[in-house]
PDB file of N, CA and C in Angstrom:
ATOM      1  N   UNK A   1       3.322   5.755  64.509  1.00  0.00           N
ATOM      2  CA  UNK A   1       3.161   6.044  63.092  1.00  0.00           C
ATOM      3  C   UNK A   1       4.524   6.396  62.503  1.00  0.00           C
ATOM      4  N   UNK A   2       4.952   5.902  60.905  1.00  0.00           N
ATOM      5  CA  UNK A   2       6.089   6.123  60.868  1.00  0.00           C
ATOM      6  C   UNK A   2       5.980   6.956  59.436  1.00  0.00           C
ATOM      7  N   UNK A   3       6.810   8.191  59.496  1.00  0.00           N
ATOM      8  CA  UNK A   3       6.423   9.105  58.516  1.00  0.00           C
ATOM      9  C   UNK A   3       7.533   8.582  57.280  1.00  0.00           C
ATOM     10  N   UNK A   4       7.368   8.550  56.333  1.00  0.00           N
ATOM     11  CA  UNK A   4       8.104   8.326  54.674  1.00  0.00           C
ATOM     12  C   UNK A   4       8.724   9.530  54.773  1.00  0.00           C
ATOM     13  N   UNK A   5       9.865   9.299  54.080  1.00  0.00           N
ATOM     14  CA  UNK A   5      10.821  10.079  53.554  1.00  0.00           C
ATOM     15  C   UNK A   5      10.118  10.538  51.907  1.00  0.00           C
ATOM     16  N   UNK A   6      10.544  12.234  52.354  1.00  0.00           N
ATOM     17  CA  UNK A   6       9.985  12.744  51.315  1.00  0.00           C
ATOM     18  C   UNK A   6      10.642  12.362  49.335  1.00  0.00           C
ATOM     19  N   UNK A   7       9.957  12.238  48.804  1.00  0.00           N
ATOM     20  CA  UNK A   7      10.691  12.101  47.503  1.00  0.00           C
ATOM     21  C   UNK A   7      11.552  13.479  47.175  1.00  0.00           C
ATOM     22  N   UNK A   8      12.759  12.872  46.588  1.00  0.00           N
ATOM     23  CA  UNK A   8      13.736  14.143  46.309  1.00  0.00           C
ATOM     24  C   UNK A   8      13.208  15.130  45.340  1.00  0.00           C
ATOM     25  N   UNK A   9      13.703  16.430  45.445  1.00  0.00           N
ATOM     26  CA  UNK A   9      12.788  16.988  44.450  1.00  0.00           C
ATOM     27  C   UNK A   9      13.782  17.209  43.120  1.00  0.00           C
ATOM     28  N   UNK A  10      13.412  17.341  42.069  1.00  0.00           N
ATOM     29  CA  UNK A  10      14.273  17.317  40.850  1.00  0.00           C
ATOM     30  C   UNK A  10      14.766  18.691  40.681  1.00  0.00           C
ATOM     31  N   UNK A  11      16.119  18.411  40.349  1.00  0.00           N
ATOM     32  CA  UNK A  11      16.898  19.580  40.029  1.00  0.00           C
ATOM     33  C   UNK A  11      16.519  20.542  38.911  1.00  0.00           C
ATOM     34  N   UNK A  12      16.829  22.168  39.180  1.00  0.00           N
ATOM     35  CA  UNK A  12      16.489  22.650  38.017  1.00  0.00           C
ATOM     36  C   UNK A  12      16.609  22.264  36.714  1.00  0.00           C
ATOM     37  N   UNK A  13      17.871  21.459  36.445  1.00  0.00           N
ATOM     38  CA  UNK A  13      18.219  21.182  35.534  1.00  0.00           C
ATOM     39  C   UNK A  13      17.588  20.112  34.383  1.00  0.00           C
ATOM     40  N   UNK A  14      16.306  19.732  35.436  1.00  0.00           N
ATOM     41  CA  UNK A  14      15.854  18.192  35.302  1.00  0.00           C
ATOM     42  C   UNK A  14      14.388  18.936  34.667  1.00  0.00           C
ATOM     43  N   UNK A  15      14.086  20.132  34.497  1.00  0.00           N
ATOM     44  CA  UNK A  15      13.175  20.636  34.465  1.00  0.00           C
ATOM     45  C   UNK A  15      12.978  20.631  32.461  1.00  0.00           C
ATOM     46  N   UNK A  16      11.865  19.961  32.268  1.00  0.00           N
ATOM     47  CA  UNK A  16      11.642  19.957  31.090  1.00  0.00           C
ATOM     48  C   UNK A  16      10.228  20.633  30.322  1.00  0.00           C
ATOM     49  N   UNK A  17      10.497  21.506  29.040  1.00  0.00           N
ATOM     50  CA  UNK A  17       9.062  21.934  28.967  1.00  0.00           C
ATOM     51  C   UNK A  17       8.818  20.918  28.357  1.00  0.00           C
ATOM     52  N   UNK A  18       7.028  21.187  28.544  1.00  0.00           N
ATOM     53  CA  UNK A  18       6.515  19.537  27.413  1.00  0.00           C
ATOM     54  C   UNK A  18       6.459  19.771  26.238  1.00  0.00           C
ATOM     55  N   UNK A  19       6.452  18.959  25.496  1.00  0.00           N
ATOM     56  CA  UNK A  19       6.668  18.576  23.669  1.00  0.00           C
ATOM     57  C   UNK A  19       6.087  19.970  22.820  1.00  0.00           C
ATOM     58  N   UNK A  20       4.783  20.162  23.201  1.00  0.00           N
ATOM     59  CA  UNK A  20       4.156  21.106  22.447  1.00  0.00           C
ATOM     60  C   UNK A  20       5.396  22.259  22.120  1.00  0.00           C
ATOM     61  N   UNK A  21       5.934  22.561  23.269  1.00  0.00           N
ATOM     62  CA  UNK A  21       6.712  24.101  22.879  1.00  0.00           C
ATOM     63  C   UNK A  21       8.258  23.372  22.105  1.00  0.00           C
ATOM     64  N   UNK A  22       8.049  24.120  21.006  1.00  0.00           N
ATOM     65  CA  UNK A  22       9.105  23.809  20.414  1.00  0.00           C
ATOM     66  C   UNK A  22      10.277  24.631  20.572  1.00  0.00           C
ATOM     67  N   UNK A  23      11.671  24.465  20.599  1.00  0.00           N
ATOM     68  CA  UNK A  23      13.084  24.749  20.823  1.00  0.00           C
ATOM     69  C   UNK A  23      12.651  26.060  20.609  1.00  0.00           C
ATOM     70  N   UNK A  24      13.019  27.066  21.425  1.00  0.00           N
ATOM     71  CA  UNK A  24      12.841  28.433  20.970  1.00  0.00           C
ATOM     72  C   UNK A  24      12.044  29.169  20.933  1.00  0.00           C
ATOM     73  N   UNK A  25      10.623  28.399  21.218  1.00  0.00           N
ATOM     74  CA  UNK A  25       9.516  29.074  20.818  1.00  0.00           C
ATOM     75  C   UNK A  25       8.687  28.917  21.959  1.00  0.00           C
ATOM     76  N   UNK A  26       8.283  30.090  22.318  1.00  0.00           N
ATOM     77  CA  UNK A  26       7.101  30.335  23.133  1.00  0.00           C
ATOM     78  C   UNK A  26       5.814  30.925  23.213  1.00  0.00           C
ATOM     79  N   UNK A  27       5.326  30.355  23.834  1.00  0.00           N
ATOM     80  CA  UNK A  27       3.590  30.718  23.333  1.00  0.00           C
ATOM     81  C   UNK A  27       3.127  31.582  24.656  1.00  0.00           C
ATOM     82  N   UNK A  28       2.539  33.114  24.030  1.00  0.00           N
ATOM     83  CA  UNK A  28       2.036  33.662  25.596  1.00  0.00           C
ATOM     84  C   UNK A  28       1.023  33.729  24.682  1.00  0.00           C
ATOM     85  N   UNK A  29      -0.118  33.165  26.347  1.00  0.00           N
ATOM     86  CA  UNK A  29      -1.308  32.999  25.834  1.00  0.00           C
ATOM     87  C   UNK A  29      -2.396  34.019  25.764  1.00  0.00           C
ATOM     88  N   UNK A  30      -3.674  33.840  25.395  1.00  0.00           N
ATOM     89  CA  UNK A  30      -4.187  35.702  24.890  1.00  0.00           C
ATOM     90  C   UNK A  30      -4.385  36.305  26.338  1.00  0.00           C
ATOM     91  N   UNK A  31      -4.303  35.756  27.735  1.00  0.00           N
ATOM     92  CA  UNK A  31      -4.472  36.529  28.874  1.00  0.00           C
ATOM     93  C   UNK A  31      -3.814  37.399  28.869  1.00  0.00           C
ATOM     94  N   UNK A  32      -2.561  37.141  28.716  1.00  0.00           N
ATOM     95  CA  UNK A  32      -1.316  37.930  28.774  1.00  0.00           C
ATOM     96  C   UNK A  32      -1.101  39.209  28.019  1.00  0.00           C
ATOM     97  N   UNK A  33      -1.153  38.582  26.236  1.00  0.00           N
ATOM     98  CA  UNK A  33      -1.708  39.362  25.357  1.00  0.00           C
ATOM     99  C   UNK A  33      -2.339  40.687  25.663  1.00  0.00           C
ATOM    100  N   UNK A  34      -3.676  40.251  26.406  1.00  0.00           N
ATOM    101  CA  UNK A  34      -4.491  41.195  26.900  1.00  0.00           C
ATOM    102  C   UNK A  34      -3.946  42.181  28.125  1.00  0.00           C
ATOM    103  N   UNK A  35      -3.178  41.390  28.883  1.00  0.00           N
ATOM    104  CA  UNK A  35      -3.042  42.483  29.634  1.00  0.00           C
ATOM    105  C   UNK A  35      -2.020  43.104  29.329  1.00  0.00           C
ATOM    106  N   UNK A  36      -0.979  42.972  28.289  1.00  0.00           N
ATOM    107  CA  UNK A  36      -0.029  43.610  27.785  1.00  0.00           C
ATOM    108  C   UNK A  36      -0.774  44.708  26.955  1.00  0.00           C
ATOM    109  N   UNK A  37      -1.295  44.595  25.852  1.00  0.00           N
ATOM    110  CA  UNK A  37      -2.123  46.097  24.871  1.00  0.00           C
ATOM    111  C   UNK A  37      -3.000  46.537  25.705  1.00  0.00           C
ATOM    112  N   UNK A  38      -3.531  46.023  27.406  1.00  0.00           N
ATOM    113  CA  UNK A  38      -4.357  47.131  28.715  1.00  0.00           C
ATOM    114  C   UNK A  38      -3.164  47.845  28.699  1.00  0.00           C
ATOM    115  N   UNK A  39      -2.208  47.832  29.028  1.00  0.00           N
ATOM    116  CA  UNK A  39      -1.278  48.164  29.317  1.00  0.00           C
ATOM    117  C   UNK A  39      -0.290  49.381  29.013  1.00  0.00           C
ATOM    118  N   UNK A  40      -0.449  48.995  27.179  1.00  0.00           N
ATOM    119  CA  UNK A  40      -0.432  49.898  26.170  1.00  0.00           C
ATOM    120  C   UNK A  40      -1.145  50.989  25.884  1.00  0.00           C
ATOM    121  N   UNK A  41      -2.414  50.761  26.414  1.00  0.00           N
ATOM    122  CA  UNK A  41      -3.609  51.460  26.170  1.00  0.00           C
ATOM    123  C   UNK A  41      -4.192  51.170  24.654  1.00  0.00           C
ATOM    124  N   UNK A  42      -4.172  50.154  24.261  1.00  0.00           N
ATOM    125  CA  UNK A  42      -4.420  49.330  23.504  1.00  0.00           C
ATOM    126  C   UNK A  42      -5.610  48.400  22.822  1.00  0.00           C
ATOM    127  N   UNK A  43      -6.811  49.258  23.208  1.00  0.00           N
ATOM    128  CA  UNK A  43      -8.105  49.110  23.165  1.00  0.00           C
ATOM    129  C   UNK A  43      -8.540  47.600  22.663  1.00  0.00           C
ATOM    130  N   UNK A  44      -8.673  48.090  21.694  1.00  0.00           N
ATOM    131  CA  UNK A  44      -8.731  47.070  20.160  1.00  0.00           C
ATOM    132  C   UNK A  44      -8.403  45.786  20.356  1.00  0.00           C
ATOM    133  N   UNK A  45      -7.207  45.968  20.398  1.00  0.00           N
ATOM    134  CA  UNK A  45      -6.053  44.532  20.554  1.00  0.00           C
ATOM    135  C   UNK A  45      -6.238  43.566  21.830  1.00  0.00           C
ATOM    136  N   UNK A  46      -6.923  44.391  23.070  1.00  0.00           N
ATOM    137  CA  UNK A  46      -6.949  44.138  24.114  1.00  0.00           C
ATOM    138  C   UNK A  46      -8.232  43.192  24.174  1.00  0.00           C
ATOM    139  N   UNK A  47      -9.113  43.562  23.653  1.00  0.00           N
ATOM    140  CA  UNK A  47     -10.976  43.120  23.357  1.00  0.00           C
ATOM    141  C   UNK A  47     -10.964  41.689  22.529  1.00  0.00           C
ATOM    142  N   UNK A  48      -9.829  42.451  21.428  1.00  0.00           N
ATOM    143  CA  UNK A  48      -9.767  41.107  20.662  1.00  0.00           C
ATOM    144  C   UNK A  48      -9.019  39.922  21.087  1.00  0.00           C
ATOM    145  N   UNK A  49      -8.016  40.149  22.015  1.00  0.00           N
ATOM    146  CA  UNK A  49      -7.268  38.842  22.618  1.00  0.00           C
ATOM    147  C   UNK A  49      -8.508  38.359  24.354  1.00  0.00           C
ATOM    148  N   UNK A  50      -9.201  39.109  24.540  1.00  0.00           N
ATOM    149  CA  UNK A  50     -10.331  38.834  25.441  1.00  0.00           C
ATOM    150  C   UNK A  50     -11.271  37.861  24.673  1.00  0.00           C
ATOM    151  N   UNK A  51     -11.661  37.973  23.574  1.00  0.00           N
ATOM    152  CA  UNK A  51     -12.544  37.539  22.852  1.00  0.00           C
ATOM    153  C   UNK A  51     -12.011  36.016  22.284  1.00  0.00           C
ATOM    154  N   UNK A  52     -10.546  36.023  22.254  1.00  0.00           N
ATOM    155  CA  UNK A  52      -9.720  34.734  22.047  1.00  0.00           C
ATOM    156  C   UNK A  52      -9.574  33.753  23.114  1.00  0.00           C
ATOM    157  N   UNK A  53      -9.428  34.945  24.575  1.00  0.00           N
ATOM    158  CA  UNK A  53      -9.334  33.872  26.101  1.00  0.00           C
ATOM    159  C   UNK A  53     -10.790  33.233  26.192  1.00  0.00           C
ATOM    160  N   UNK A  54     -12.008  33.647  25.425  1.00  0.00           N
ATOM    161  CA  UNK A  54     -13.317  33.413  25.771  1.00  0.00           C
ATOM    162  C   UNK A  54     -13.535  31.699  25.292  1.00  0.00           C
ATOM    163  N   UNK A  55     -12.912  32.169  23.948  1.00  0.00           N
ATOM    164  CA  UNK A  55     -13.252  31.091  22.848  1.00  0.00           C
ATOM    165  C   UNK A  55     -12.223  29.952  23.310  1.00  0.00           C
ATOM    166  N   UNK A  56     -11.103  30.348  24.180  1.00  0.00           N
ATOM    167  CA  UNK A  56      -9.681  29.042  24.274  1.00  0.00           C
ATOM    168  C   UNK A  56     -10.628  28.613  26.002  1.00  0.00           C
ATOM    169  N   UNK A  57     -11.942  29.399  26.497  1.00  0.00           N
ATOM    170  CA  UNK A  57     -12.039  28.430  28.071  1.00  0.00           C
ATOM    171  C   UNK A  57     -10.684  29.023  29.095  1.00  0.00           C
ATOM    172  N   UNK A  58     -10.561  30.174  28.566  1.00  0.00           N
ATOM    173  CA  UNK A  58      -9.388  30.358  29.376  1.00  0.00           C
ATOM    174  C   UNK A  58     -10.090  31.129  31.003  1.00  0.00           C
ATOM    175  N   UNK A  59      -9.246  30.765  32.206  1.00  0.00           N
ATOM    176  CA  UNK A  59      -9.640  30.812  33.349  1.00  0.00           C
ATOM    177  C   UNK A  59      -9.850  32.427  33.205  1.00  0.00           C
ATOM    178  N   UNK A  60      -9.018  33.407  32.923  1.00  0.00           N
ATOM    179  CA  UNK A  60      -9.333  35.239  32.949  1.00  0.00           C
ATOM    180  C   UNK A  60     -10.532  35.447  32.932  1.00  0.00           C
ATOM    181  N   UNK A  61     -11.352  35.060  32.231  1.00  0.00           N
ATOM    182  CA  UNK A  61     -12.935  35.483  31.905  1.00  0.00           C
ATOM    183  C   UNK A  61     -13.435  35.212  32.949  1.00  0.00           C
ATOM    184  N   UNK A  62     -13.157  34.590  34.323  1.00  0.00           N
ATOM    185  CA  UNK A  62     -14.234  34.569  35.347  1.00  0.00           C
ATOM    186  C   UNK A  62     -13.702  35.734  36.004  1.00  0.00           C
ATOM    187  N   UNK A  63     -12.678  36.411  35.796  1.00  0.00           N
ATOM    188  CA  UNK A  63     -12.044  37.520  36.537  1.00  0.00           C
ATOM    189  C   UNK A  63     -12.537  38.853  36.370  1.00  0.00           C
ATOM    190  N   UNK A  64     -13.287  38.850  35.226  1.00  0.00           N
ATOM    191  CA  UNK A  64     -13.222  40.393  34.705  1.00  0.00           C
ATOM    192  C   UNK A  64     -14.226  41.136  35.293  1.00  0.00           C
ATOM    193  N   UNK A  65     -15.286  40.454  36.112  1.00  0.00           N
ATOM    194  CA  UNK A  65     -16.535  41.589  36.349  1.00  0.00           C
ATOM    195  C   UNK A  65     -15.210  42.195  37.799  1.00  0.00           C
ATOM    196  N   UNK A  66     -14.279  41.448  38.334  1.00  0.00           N
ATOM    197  CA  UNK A  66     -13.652  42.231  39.528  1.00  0.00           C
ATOM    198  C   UNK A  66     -12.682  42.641  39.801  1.00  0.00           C
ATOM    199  N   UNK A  67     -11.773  42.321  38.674  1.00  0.00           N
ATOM    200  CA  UNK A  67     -10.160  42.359  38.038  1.00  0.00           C
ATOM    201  C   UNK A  67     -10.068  43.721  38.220  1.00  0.00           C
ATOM    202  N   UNK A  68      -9.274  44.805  39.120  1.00  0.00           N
ATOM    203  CA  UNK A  68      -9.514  46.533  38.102  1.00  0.00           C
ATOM    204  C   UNK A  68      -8.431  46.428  37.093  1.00  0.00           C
ATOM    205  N   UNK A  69      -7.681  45.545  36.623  1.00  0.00           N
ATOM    206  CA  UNK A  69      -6.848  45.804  35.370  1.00  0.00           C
ATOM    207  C   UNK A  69      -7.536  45.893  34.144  1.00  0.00           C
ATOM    208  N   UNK A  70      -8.902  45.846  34.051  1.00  0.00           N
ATOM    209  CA  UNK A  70      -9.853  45.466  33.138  1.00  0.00           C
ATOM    210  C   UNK A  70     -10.850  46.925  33.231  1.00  0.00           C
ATOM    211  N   UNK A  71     -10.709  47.947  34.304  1.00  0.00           N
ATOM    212  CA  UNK A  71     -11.316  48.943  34.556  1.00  0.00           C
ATOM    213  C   UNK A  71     -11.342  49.396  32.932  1.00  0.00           C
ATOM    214  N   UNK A  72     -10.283  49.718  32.581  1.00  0.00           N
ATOM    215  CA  UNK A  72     -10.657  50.709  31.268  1.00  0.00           C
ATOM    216  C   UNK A  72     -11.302  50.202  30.126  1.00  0.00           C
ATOM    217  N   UNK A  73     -11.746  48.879  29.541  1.00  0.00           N
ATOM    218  CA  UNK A  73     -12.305  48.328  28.973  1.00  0.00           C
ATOM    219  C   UNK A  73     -13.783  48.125  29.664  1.00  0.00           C
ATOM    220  N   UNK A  74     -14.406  48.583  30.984  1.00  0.00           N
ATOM    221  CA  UNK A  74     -15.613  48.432  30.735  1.00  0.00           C
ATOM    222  C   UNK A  74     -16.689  49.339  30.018  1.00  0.00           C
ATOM    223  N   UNK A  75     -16.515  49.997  29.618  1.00  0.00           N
ATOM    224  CA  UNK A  75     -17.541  51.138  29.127  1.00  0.00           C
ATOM    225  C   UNK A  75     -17.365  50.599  28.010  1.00  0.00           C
ATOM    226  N   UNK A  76     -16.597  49.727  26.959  1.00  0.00           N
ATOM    227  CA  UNK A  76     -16.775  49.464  26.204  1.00  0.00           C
ATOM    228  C   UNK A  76     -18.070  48.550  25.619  1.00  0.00           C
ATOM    229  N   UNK A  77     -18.924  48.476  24.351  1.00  0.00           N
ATOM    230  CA  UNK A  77     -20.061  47.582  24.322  1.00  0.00           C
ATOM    231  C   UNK A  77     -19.527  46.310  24.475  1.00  0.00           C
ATOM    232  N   UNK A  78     -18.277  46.485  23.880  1.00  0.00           N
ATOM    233  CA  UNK A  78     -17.948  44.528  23.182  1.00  0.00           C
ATOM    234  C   UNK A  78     -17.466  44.135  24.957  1.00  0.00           C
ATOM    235  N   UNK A  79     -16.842  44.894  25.892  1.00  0.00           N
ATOM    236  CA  UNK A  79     -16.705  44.049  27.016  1.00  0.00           C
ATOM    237  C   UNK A  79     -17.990  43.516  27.755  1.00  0.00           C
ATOM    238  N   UNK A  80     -19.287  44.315  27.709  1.00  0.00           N
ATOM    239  CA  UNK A  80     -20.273  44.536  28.072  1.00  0.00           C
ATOM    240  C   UNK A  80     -20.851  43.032  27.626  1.00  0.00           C
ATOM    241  N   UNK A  81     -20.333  42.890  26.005  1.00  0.00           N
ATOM    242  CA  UNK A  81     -21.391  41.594  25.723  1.00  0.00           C
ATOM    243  C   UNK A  81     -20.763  40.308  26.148  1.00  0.00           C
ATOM    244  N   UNK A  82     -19.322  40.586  26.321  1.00  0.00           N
ATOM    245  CA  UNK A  82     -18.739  39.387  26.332  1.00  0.00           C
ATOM    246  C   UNK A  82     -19.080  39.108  27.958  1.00  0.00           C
ATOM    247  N   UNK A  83     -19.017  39.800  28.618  1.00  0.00           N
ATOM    248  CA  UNK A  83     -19.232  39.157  30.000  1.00  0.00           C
ATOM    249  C   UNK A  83     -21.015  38.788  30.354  1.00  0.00           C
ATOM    250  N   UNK A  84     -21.667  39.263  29.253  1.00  0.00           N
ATOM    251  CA  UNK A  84     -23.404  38.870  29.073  1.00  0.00           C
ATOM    252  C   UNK A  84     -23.035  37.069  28.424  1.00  0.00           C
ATOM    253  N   UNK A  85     -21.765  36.920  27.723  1.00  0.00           N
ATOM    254  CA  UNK A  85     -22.153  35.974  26.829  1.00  0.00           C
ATOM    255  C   UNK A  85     -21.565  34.391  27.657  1.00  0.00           C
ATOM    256  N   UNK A  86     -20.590  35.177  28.480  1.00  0.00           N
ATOM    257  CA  UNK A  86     -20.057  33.992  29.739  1.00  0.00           C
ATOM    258  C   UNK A  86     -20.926  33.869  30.515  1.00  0.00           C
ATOM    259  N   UNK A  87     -21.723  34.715  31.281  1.00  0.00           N
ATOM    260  CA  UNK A  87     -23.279  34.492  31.973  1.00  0.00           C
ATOM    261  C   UNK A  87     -22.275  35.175  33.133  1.00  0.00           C
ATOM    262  N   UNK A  88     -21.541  36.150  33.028  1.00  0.00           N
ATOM    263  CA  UNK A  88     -21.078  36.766  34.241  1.00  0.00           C
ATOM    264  C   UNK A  88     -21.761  38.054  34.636  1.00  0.00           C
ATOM    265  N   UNK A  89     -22.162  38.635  35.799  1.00  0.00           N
ATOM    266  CA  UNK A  89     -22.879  40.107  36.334  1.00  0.00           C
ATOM    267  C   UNK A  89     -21.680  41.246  35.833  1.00  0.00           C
ATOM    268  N   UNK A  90     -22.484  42.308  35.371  1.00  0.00           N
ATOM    269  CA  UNK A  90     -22.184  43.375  34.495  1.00  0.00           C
ATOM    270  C   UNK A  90     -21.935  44.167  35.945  1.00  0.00           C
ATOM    271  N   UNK A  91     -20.101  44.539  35.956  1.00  0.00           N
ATOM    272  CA  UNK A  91     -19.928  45.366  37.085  1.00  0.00           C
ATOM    273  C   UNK A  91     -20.165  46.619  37.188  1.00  0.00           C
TER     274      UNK A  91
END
């Protein structure tokens, strides 16, 4: 059996973001968001960028019934419904 030579891998330099992000500008998405105002202690801000990862399909929401970065937001109602409204078990 004769093994292929691996393809070279591209230099950092070769590294391009794709089109969407424009010169300068970067997009952090509401996961992040969220765990930045957890962070803060940031209640509010935190629920509401949860409520944005829900609506964007973002992967976080399967995390939260086991995540503990999410501990202090459960006693809240609105975390309570949102993980009723993904069809995830209430930890």
């Amino acid at each position: 059996m004769r093994l292929r030579p691996r393809a070279p891998r591209p230099k950092r330099s070769d590294f391009r973001l794709p089109r969407h992000f424009a010169k300068n500008n970067f997009v952090i998405l509401s996961e992040g968001k969220c765990r930045l105002y957890i962070g803060l202690g940031d209640k509010e801000k935190a629920l509401s960028e949860l409520e944005r990862a829900y609506d964007d399909h973002s992967v976080i929401i399967t995390f939260l019934p086991t995540d503990p970065r999410f501990d202090g937001l459960r006693s809240d109602p609105r975390f309570k419904y949102l993980l009723r409204r993904a069809g995830l078990p209430a930890s």
